[in-house]
N, C-alpha and C. Protein backbone atom coordinates (compact mmCIF):
# COMPACT_ATOMS: atom_id res chain seq x y z
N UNK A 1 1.75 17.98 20.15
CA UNK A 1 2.43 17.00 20.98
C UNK A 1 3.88 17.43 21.22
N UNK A 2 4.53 16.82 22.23
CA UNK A 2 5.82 17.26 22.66
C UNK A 2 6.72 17.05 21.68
N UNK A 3 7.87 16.96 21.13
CA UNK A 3 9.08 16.69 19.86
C UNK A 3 9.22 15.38 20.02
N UNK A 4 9.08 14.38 20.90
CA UNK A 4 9.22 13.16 21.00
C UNK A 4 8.44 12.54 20.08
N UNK A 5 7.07 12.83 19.81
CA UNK A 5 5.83 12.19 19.22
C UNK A 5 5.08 13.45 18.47
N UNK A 6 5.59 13.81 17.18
CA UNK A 6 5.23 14.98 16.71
C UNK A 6 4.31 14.39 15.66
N UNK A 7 3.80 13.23 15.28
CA UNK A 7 2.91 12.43 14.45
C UNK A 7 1.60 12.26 15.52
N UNK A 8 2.08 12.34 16.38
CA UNK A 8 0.51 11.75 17.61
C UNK A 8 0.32 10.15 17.65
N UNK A 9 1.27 9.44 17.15
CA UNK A 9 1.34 8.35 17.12
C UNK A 9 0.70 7.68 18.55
N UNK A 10 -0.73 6.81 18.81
CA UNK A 10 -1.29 6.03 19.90
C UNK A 10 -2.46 7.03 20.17
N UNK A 11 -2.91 7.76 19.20
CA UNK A 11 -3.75 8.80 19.70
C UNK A 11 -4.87 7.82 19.02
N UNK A 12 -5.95 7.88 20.34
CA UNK A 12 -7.40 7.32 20.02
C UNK A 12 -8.78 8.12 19.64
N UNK A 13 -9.55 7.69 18.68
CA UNK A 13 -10.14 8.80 17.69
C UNK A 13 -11.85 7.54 18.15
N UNK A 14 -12.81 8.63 18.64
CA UNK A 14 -14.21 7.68 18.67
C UNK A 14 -15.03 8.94 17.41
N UNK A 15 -15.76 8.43 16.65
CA UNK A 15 -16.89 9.07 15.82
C UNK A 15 -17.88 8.95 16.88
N UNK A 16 -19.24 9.41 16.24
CA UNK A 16 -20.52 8.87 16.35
C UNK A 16 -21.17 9.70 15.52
N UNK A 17 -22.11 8.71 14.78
CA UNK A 17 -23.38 9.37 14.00
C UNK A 17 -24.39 8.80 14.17
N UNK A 18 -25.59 9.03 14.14
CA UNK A 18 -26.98 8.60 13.96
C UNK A 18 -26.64 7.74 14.85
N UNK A 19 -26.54 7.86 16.16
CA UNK A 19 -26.36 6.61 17.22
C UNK A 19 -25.69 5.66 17.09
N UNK A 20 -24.78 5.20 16.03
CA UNK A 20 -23.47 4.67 15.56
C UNK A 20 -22.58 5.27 16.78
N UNK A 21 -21.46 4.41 16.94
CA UNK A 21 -19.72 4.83 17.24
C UNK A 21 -18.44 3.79 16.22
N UNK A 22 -17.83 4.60 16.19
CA UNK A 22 -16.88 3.60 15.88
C UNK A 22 -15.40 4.75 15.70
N UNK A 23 -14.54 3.61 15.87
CA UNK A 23 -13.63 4.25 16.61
C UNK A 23 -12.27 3.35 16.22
N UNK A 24 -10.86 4.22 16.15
CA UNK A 24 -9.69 3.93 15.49
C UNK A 24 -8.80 4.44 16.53
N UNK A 25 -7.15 3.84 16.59
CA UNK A 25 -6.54 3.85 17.19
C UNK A 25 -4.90 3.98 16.33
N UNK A 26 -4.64 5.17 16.27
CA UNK A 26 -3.46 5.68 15.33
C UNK A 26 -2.22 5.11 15.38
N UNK A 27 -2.08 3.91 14.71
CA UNK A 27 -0.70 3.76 14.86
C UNK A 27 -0.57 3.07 12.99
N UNK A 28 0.36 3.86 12.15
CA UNK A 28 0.36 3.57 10.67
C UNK A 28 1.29 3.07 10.17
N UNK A 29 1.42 1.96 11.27
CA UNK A 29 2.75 0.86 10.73
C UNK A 29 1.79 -0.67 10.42
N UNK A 30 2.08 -1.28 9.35
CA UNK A 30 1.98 -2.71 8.72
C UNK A 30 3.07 -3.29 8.64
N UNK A 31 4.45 -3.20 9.29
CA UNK A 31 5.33 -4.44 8.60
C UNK A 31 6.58 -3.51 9.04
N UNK A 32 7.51 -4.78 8.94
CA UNK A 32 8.93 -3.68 8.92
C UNK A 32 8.98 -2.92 8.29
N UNK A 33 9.68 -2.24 9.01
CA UNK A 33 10.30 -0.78 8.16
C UNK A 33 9.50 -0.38 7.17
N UNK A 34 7.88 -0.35 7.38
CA UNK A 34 7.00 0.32 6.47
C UNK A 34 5.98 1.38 7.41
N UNK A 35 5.55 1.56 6.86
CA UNK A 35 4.05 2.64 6.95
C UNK A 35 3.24 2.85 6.35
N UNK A 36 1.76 3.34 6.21
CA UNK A 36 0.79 3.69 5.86
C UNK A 36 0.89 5.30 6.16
N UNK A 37 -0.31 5.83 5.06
CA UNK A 37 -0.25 7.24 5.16
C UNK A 37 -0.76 7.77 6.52
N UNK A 38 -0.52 8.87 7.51
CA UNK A 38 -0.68 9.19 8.73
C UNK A 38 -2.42 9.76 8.58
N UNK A 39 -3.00 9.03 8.04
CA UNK A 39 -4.10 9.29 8.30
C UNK A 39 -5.58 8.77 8.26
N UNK A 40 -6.52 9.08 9.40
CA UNK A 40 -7.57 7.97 10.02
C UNK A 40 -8.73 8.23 8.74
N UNK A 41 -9.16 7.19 8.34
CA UNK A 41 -10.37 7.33 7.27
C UNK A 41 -12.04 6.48 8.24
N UNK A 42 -12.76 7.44 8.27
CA UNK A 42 -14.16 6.80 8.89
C UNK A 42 -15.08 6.79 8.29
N UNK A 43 -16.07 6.05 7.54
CA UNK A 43 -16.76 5.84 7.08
C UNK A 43 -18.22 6.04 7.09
N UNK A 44 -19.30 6.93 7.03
CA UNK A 44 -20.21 7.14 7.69
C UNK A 44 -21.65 6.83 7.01
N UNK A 45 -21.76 6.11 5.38
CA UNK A 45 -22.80 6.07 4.82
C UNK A 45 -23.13 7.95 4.50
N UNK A 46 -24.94 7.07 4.29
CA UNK A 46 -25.06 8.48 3.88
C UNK A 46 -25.42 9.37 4.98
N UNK A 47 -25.24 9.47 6.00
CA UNK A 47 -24.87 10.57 6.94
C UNK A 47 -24.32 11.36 6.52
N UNK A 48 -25.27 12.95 6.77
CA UNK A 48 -24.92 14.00 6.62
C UNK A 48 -23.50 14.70 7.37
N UNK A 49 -23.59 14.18 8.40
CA UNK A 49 -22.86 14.92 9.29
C UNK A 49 -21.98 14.24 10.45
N UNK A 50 -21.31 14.34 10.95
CA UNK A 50 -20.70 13.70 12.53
C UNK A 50 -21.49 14.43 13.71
N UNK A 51 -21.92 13.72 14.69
CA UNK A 51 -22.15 14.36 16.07
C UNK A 51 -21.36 14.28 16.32
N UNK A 52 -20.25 13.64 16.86
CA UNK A 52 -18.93 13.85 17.88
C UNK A 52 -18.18 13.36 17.25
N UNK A 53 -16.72 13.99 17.48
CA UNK A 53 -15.52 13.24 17.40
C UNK A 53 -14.56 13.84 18.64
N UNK A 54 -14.55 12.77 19.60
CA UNK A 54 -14.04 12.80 20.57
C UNK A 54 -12.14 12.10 20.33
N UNK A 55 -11.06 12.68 20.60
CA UNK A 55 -9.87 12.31 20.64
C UNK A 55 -9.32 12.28 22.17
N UNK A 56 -8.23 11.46 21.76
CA UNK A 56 -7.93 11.03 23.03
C UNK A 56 -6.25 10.52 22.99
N UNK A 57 -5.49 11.90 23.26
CA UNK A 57 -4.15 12.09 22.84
C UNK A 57 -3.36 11.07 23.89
N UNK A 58 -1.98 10.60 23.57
CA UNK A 58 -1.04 9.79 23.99
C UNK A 58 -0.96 9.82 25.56
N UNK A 59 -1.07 10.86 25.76
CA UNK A 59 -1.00 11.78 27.41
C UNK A 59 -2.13 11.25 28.21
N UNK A 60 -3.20 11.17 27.39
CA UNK A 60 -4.26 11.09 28.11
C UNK A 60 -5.37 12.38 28.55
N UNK A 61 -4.95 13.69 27.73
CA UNK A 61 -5.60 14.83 27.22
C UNK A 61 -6.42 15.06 26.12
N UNK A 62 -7.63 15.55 26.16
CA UNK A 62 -8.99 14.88 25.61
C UNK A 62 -9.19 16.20 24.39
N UNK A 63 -10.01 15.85 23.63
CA UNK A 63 -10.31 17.11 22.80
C UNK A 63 -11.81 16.68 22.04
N UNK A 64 -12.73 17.74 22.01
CA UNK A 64 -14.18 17.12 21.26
C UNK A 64 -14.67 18.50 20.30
N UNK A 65 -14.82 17.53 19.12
CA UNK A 65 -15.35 18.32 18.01
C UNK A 65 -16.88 18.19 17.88
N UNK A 66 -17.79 19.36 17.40
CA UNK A 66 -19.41 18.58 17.53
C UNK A 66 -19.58 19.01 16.11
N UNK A 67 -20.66 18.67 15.59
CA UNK A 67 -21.18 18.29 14.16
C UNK A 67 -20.63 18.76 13.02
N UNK A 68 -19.60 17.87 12.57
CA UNK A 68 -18.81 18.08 11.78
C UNK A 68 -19.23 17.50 10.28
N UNK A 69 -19.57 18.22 9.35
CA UNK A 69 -19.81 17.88 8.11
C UNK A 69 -19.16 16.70 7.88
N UNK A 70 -19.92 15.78 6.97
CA UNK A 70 -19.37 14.30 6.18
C UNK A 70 -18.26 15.06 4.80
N UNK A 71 -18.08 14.08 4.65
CA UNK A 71 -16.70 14.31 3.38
C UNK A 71 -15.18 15.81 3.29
N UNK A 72 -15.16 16.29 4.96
CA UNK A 72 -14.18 16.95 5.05
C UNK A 72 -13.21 16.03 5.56
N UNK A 73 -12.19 17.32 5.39
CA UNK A 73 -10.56 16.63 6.36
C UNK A 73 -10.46 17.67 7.69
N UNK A 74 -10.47 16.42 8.55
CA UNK A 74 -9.84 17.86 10.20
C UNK A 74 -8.70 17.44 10.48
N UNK A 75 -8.13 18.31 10.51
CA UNK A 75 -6.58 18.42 11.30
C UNK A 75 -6.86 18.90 12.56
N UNK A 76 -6.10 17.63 13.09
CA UNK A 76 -6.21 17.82 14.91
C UNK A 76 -5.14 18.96 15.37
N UNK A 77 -4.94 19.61 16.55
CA UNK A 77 -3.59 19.92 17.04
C UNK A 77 -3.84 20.19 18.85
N UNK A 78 -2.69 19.01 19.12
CA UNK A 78 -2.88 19.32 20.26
C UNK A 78 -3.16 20.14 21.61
N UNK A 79 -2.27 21.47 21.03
CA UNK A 79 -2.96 22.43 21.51
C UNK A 79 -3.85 22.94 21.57
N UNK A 80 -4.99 22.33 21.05
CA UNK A 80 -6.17 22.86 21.81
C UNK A 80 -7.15 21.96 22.99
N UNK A 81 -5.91 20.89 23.52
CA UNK A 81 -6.89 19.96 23.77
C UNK A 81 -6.72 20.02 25.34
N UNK A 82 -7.29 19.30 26.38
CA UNK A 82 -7.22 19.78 27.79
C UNK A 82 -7.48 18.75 28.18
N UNK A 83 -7.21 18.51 29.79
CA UNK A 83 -6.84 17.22 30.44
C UNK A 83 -8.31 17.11 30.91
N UNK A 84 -8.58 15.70 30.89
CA UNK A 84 -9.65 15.31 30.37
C UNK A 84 -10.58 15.18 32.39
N UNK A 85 -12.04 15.57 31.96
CA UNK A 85 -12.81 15.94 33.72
C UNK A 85 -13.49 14.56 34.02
N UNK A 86 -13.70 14.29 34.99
CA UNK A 86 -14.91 13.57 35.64
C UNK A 86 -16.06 13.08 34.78
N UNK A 87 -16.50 12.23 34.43
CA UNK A 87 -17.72 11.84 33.79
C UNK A 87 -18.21 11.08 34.67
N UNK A 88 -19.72 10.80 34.37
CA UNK A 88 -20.52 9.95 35.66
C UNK A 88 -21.30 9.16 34.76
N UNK A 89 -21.13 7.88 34.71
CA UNK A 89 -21.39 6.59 34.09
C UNK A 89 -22.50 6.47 34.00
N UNK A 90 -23.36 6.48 32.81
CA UNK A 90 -24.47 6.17 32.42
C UNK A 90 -24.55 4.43 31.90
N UNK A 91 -26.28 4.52 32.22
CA UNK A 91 -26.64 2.91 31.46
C UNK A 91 -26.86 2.69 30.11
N UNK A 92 -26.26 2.23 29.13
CA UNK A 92 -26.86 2.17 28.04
C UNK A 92 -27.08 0.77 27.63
N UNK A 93 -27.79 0.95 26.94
CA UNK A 93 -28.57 -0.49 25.75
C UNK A 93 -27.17 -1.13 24.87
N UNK A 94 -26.74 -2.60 25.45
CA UNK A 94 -25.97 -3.10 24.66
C UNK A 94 -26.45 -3.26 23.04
N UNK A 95 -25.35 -3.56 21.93
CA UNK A 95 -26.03 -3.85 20.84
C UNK A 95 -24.94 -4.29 20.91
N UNK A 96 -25.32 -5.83 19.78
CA UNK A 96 -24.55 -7.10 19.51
C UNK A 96 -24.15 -6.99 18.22
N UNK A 97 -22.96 -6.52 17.59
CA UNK A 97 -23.11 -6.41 16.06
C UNK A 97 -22.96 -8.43 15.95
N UNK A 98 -22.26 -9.46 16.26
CA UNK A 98 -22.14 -10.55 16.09
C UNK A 98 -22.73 -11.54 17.09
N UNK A 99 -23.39 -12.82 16.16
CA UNK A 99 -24.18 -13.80 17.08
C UNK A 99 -23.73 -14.80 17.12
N UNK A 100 -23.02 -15.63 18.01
CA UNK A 100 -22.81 -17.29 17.49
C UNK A 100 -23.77 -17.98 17.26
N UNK A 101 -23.83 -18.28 15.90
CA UNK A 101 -24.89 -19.20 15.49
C UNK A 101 -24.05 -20.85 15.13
N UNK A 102 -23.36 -20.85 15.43
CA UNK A 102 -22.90 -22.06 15.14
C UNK A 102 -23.05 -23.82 15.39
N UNK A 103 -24.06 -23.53 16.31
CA UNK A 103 -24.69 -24.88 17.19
C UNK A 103 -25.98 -24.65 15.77
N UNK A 104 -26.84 -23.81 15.75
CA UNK A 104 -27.90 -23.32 15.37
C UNK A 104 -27.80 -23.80 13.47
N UNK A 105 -26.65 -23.71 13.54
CA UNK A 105 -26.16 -23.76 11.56
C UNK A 105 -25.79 -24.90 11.78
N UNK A 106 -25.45 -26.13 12.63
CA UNK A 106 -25.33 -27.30 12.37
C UNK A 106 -23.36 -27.06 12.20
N UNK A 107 -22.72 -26.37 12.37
CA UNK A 107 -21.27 -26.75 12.53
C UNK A 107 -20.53 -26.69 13.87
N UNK A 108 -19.97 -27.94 14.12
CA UNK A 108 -19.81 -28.41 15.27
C UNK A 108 -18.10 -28.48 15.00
N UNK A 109 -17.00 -27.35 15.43
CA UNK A 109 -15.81 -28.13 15.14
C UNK A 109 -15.22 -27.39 16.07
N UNK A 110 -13.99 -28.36 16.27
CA UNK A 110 -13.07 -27.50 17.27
C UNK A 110 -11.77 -27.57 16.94
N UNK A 111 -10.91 -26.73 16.92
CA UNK A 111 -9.44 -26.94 16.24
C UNK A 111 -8.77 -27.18 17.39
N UNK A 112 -7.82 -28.47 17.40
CA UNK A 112 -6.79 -29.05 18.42
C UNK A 112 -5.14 -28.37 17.84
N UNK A 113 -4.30 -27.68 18.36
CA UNK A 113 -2.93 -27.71 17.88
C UNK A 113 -2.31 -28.75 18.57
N UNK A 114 -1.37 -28.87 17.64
CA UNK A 114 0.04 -29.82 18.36
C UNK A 114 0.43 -29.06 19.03
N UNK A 115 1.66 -29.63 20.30
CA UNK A 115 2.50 -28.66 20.78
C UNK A 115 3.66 -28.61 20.26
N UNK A 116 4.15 -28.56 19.23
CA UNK A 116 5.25 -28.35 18.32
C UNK A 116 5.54 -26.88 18.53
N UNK A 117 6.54 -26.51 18.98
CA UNK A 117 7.35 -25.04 19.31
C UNK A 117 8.23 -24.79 18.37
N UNK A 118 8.05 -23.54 17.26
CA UNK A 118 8.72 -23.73 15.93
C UNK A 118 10.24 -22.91 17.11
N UNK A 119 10.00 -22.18 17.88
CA UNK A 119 11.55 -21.36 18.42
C UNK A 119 12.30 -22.16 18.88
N UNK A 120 12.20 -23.77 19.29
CA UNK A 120 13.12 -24.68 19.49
C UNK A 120 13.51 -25.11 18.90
N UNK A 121 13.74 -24.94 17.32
CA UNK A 121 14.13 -25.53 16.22
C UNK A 121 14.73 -24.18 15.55
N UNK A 122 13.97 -23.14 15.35
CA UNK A 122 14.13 -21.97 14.41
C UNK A 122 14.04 -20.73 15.66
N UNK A 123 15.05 -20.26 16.12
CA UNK A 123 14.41 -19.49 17.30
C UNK A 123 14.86 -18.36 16.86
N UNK A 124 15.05 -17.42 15.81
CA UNK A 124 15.07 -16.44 14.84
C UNK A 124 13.87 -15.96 14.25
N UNK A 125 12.96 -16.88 14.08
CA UNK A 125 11.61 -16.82 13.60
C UNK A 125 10.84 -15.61 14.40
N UNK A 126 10.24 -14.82 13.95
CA UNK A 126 9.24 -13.85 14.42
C UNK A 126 7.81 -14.55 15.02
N UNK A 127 7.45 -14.85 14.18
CA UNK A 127 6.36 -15.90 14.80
C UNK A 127 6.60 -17.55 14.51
N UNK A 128 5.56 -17.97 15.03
CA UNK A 128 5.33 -19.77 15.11
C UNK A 128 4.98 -19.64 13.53
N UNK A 129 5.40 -20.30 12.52
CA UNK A 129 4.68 -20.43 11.23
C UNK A 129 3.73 -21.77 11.28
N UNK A 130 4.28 -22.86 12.63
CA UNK A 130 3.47 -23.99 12.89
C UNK A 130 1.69 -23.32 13.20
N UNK A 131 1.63 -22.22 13.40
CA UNK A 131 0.25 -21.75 14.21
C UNK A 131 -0.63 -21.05 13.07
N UNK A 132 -0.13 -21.17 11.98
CA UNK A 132 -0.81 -20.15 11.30
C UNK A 132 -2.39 -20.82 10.84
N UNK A 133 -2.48 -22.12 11.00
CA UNK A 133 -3.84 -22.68 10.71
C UNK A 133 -5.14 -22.56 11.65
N UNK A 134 -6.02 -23.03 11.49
CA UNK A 134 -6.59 -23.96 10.36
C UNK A 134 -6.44 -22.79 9.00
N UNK A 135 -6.52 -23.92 7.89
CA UNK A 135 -7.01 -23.12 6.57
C UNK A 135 -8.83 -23.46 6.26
N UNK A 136 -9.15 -22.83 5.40
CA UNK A 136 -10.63 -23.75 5.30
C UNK A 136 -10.34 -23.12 3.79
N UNK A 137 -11.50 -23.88 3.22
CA UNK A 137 -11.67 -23.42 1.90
C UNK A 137 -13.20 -23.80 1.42
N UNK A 138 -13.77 -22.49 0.58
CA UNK A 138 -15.31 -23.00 0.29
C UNK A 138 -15.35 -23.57 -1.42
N UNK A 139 -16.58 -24.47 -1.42
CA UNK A 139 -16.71 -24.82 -2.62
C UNK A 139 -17.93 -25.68 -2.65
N UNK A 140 -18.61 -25.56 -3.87
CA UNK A 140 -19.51 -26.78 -3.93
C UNK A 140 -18.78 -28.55 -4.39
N UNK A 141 -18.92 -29.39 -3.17
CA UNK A 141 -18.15 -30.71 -3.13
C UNK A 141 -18.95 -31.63 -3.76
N UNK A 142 -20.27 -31.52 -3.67
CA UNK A 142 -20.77 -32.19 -3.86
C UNK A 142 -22.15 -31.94 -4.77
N UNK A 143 -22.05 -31.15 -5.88
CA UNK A 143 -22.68 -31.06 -7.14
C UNK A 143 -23.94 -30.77 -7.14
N UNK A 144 -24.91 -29.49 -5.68
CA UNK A 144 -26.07 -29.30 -5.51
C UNK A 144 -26.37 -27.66 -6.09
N UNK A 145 -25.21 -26.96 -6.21
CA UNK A 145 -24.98 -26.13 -6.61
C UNK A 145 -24.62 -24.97 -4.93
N UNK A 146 -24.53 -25.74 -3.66
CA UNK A 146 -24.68 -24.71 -3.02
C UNK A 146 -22.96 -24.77 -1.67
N UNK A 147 -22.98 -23.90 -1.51
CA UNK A 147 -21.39 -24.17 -1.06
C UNK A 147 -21.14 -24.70 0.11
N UNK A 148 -20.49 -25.84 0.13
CA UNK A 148 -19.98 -26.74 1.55
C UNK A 148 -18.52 -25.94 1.66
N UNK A 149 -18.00 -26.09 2.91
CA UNK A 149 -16.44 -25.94 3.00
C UNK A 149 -15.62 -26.75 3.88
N UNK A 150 -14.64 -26.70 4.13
CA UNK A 150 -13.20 -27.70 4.80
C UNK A 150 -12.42 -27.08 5.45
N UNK A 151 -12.77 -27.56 6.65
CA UNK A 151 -11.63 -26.67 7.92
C UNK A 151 -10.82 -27.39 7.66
N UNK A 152 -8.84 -27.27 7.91
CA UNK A 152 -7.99 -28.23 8.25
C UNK A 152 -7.47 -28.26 9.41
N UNK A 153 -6.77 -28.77 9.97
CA UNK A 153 -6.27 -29.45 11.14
C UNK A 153 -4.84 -29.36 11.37
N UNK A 154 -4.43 -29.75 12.42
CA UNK A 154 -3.12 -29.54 13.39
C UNK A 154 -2.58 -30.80 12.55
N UNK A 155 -1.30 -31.11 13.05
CA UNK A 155 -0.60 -32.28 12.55
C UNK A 155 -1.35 -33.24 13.87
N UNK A 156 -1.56 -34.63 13.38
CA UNK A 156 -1.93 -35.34 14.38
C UNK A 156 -3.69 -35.33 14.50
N UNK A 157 -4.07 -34.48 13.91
CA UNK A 157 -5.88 -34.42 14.21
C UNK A 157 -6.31 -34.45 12.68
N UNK A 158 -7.73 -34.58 12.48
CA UNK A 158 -8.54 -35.14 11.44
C UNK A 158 -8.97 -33.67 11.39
N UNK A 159 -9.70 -32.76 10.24
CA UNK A 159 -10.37 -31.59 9.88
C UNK A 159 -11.69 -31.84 9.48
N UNK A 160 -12.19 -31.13 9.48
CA UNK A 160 -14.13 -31.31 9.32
C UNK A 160 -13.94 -30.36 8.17
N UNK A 161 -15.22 -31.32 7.51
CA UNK A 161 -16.36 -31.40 5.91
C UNK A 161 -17.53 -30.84 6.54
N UNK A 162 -18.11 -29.89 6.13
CA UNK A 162 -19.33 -29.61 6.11
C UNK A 162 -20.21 -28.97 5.01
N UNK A 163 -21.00 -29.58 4.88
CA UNK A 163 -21.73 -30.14 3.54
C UNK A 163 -23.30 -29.23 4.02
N UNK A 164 -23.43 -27.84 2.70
CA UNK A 164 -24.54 -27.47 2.97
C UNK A 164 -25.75 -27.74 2.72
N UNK A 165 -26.87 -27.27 3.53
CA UNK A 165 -28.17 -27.95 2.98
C UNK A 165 -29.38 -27.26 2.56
N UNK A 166 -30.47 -27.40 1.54
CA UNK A 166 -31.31 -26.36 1.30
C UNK A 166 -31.86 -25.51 2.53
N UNK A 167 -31.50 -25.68 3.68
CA UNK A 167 -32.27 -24.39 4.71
C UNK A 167 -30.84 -23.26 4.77
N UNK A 168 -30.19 -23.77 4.66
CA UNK A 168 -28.51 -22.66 5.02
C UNK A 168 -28.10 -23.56 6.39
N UNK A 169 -28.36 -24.30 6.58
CA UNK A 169 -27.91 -25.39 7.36
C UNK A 169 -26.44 -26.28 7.02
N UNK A 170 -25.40 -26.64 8.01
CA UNK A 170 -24.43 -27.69 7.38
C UNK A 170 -24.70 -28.79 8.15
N UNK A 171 -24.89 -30.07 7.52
CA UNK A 171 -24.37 -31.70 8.21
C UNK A 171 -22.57 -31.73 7.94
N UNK A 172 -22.41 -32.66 9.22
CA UNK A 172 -20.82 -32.74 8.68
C UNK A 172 -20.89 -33.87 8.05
N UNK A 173 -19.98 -34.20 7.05
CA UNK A 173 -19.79 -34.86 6.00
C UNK A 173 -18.25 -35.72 6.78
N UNK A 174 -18.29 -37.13 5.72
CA UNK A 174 -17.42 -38.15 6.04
C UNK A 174 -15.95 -36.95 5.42
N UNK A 175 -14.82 -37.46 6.57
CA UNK A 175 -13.44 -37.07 5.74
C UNK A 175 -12.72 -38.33 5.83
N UNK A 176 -12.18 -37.93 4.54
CA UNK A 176 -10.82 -39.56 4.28
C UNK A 176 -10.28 -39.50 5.70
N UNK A 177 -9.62 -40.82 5.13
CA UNK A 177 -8.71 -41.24 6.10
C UNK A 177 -7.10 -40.84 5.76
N UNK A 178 -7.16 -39.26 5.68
CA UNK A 178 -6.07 -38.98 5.13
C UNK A 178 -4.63 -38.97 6.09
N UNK A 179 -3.60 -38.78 5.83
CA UNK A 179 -1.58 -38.38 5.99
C UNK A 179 -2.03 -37.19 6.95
N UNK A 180 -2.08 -37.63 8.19
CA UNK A 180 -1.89 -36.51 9.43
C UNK A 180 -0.92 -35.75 10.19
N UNK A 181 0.17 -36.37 9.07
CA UNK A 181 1.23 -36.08 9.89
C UNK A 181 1.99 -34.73 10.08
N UNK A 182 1.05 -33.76 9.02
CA UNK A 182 1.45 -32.21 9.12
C UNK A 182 0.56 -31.52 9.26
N UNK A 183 0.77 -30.34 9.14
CA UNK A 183 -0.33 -29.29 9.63
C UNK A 183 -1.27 -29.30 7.83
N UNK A 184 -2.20 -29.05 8.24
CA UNK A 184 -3.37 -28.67 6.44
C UNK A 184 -3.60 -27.01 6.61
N UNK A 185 -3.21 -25.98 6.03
CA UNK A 185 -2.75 -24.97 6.27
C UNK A 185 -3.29 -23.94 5.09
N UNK A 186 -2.35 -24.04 4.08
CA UNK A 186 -3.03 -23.60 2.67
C UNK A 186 -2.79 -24.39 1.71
N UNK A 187 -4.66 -25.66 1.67
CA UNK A 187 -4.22 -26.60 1.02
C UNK A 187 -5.70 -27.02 0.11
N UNK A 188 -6.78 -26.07 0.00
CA UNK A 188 -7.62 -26.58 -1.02
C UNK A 188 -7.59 -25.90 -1.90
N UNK A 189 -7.89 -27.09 -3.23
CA UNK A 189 -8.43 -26.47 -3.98
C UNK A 189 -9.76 -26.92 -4.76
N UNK A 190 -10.52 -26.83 -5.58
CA UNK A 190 -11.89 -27.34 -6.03
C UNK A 190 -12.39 -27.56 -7.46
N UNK A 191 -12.18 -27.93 -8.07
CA UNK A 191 -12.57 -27.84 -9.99
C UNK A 191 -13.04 -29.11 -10.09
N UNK A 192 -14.49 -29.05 -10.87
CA UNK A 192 -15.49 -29.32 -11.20
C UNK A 192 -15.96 -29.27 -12.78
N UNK A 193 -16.01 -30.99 -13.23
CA UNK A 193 -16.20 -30.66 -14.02
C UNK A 193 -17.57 -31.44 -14.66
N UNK A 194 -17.81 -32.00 -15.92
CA UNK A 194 -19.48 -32.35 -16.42
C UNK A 194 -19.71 -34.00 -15.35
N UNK A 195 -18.80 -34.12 -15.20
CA UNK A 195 -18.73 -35.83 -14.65
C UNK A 195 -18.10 -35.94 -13.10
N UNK A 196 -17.19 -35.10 -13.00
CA UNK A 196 -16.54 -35.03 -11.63
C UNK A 196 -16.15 -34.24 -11.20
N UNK A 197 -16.09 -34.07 -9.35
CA UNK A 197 -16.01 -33.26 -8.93
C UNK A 197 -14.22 -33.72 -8.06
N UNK A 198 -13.50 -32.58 -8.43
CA UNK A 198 -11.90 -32.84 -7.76
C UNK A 198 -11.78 -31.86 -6.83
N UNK A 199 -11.14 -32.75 -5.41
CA UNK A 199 -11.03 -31.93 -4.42
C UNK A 199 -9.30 -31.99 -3.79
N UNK A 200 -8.47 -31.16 -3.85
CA UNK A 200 -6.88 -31.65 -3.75
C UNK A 200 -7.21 -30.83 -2.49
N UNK A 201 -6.54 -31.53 -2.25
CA UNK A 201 -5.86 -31.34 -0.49
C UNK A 201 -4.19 -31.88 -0.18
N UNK A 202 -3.68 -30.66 0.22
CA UNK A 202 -2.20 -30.31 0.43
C UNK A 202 -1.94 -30.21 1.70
N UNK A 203 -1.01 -30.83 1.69
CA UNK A 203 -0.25 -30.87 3.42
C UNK A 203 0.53 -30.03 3.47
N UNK A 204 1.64 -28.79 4.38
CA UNK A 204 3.01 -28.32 4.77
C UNK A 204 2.99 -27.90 6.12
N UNK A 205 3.86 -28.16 6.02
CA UNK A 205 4.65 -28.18 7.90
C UNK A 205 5.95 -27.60 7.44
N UNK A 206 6.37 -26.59 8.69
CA UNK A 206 7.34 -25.90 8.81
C UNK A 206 8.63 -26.95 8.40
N UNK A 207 9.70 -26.52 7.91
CA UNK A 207 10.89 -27.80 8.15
C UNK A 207 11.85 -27.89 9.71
N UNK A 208 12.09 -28.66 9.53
CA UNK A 208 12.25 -29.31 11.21
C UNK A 208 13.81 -29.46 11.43
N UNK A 209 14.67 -29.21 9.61
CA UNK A 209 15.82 -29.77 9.20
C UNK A 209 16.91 -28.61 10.37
């Protein structure tokens, strides 16, 4: 890469094995003024080998490796890579790794926010800390041995109980008539004991002072 970007920093990396893809996008920052080590880890089971590893530098100059042994290290370098040709779009077979089953499992919820704007109060703030919810938390509530859990809610709205059932099914369950007046965020907890079952629930909201 040119002296500007001598890490390859935004460089896009696709695998594929055994009709698998999966694919990473180089950038090894988490947080201020931190980093992670400059380098992509892919995971392949027990696959012998990689069919492709196709890269796809900052520029937009392409580079492809073919069957590359499992459990090595490759070092890329740009120079060998070339501006990328014409391809002609094939059909392929979608695959769904995720299904909404959520009508199907019996949980019916929808999270409402307030419009509370934490930057009109705190406008230094990096993010909204008002947004960081719902929290949920799992636990058995109700002494069948099998786990219900508790979405929480915006300031101003009620949060849903859902109470599991011997198929892997949830009914929603009654919630108090609890103090709405803040956000429920990170606020369960669950202990259980020969006679009773305790469920605390904690309110916090940003301060407003």
């Amino acid at each position: 890469m040119a002296l500007k970007n001598r890490e390859g920093f935004g460089t896009k990396i696709k695998i594929t094995h055994h009709g698998l893809s999966q694919y990473q996008y180089f950038n090894p920052f988490r947080g201020y003024l931190s980093s992670m080590e400059p380098r992509m880890l892919f995971g392949i089971g027990a696959d012998p080998k990689v069919d492709s590893l196709e890269v796809i530098w900052p520029d937009g100059k392409r580079q492809l490796l073919l069957n590359l042994a499992a459990n090595t290290t490759i070092k890329l370098d740009y120079d060998n890579s070339a501006a990328p040709v014409k391809t002609v779009a094939i059909d392929t077979i979608a695959f769904h790794y995720f299904e909404d089953i959520s009508s199907h499992a019996g949980v019916e919820y929808h999270h409402v926010e307030n419009n509370f704007v934490d930057f009109k109060v705190q406008p230094l703030l990096p993010i909204m800390h008002s947004r960081n919810g719902p929290g949920i938390a799992v636990g058995d509530l109700n002494g069948d041995s099998l786990e219900d859990f508790y979405i929480g809610s915006a300031a101003g709205h009620v949060g849903g109980l859902f109470i599991q059932q011997p198929n892997g099914g949830f009914r929603q369950g009654n919630v108090l008539d609890m103090d709405s007046i803040s956000d429920q965020m990170g606020y369960c907890c669950l202990m259980q004991t020969r006679t009773w079952i305790w469920t605390f629930i904690v309110h916090g909201v940003p301060s407003k002072d």
